[in-house]
N, C-alpha and C. Protein backbone atom coordinates (compact mmCIF):
# COMPACT_ATOMS: atom_id res chain seq x y z
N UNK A 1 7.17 3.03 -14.08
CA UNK A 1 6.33 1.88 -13.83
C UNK A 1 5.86 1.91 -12.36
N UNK A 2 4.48 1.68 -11.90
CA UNK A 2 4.42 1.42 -10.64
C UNK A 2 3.92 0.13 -10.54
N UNK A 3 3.54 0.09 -8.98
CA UNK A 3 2.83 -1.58 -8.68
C UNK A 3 1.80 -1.81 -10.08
N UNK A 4 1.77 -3.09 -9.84
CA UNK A 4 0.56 -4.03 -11.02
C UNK A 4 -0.94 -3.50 -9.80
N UNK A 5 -0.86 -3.10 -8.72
CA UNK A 5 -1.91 -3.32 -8.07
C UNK A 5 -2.23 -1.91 -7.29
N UNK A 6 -1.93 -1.14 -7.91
CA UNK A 6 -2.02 0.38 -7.51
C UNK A 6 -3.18 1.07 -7.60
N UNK A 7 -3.98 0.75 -8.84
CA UNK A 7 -5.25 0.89 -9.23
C UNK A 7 -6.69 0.58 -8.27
N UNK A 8 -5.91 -0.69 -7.66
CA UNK A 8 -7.49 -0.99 -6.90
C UNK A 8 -6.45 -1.22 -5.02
N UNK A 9 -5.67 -0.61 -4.85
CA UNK A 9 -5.04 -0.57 -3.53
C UNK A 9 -5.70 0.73 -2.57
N UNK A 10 -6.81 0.21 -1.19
CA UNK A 10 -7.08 1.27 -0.70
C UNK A 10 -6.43 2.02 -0.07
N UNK A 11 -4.91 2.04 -0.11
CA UNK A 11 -3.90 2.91 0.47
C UNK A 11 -4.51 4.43 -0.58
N UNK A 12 -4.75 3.64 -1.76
CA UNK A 12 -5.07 5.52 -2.84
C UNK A 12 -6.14 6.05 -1.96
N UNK A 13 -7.05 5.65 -1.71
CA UNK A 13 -8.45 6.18 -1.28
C UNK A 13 -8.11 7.00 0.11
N UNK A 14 -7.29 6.00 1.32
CA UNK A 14 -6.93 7.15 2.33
C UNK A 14 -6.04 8.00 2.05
N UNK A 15 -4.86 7.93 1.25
CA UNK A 15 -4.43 9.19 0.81
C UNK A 15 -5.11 9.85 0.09
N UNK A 16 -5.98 9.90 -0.54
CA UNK A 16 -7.03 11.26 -1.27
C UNK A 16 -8.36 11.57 -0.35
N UNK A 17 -8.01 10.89 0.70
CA UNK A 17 -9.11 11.43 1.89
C UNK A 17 -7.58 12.26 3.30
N UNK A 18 -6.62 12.31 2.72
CA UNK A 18 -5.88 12.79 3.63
C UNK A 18 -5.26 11.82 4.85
N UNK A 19 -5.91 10.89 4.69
CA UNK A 19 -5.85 10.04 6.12
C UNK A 19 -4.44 9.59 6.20
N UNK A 20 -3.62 9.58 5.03
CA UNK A 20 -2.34 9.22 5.25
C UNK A 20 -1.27 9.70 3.80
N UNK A 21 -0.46 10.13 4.55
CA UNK A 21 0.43 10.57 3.21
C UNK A 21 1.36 10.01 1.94
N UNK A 22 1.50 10.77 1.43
CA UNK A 22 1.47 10.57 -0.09
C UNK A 22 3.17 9.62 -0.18
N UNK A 23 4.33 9.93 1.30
CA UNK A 23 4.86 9.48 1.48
C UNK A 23 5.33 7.81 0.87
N UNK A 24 4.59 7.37 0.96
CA UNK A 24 3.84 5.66 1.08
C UNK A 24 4.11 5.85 -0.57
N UNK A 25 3.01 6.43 -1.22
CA UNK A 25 3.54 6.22 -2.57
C UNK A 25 4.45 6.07 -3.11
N UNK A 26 5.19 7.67 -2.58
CA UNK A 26 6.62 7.82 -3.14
C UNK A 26 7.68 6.48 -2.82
N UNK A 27 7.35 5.90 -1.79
CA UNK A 27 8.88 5.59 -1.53
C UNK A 27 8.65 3.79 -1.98
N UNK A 28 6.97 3.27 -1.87
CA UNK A 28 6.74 2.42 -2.55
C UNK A 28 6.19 1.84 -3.80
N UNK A 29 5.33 2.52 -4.03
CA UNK A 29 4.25 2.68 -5.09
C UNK A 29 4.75 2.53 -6.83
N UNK A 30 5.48 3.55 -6.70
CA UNK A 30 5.98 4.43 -7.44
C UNK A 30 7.42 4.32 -8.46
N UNK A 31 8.09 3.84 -6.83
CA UNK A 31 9.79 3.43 -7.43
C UNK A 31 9.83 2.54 -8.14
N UNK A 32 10.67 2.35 -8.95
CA UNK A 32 11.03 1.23 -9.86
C UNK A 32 11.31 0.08 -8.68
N UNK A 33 10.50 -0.99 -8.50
CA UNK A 33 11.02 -2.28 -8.55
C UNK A 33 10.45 -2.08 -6.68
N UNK A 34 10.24 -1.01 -6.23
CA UNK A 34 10.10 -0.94 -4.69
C UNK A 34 8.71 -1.63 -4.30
N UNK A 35 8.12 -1.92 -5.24
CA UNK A 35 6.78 -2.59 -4.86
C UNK A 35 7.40 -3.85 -4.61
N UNK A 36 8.35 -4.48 -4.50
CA UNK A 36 8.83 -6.05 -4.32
C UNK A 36 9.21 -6.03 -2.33
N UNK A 37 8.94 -4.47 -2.06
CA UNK A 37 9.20 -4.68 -0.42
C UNK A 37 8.12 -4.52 0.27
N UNK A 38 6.96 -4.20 -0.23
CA UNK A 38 5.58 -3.79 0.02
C UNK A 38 5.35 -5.01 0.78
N UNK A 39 4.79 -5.01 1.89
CA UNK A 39 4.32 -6.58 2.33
C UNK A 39 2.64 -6.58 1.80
N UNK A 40 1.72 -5.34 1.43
CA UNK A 40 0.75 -5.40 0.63
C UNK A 40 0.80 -5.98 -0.22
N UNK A 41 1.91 -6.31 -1.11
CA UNK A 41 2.10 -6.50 -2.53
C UNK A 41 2.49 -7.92 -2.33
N UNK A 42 3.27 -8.01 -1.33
CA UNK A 42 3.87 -9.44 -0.94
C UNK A 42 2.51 -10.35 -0.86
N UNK A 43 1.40 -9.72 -0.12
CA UNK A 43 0.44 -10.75 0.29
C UNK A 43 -0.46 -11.08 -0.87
N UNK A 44 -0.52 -9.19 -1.05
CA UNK A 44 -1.77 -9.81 -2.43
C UNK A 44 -0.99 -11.01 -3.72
N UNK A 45 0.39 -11.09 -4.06
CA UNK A 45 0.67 -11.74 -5.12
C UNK A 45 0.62 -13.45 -4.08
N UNK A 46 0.39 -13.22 -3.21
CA UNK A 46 0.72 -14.94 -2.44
C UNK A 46 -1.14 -15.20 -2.14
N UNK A 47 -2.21 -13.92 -2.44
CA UNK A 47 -3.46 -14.15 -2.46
C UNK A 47 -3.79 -14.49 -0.45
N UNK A 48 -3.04 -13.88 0.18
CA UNK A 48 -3.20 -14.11 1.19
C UNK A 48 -3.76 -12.73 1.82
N UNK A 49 -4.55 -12.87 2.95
CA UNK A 49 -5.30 -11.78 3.44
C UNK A 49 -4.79 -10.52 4.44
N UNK A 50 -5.19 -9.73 4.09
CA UNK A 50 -4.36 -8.55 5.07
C UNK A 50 -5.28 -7.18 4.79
N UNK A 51 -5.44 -6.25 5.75
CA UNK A 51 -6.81 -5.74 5.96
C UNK A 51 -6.02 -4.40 5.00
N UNK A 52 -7.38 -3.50 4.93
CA UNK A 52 -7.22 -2.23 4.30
C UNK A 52 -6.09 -1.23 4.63
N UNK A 53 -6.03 -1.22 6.39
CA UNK A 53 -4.96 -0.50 6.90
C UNK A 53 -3.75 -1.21 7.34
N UNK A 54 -3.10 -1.73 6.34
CA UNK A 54 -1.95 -2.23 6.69
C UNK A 54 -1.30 -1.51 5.92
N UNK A 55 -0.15 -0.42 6.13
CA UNK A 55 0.47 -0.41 5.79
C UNK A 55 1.53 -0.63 4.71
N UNK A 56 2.52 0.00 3.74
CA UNK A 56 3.18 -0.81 3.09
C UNK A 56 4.69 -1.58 3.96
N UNK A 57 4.54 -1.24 4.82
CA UNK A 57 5.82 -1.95 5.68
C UNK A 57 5.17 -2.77 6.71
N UNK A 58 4.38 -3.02 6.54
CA UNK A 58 3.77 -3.63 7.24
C UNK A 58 2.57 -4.22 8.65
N UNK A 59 2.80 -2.70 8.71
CA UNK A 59 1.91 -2.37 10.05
C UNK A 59 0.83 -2.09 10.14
N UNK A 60 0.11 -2.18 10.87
CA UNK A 60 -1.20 -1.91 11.04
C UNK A 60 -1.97 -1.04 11.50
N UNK A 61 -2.64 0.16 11.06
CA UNK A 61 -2.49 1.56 11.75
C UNK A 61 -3.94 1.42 12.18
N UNK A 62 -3.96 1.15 13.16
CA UNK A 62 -6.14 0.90 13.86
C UNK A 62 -6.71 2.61 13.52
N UNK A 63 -6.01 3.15 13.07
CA UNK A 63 -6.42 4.55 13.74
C UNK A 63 -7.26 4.88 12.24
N UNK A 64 -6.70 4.02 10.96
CA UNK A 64 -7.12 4.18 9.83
C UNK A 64 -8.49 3.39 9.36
N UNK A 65 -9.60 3.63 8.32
CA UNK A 65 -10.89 3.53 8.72
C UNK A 65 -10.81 2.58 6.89
């Protein structure tokens, strides 16, 4: 099972442009039940705003487009 929100999460798009690794998936995406630490996942289910490059732990990488 992965996230409910994996499909339309632009974390896929910079990892298939290379911009960031596949890492992220594995350790969130992916795992059973690990999408509940995602603060992506945290915000989108609370409908609250948080930009493209944030991170799944939370951070904010400016360097990402």
């Amino acid at each position: 099972m992965v996230c409910r929100w994996f499909g339309i999460c632009p974390l896929r798009r910079l990892e298939e442009k290379g911009k960031i690794s596949d890492k992220w998936k594995k350790e969130y995406c992916s795992s059973e039940n690990n999408w509940l630490n995602c603060k992506r996942y945290q915000f989108e289910e609370k409908g609250k705003y948080h930009p493209d490059n944030m991170l799944p732990n939370g951070e904010i990488d400016e360097k990402l487009e």
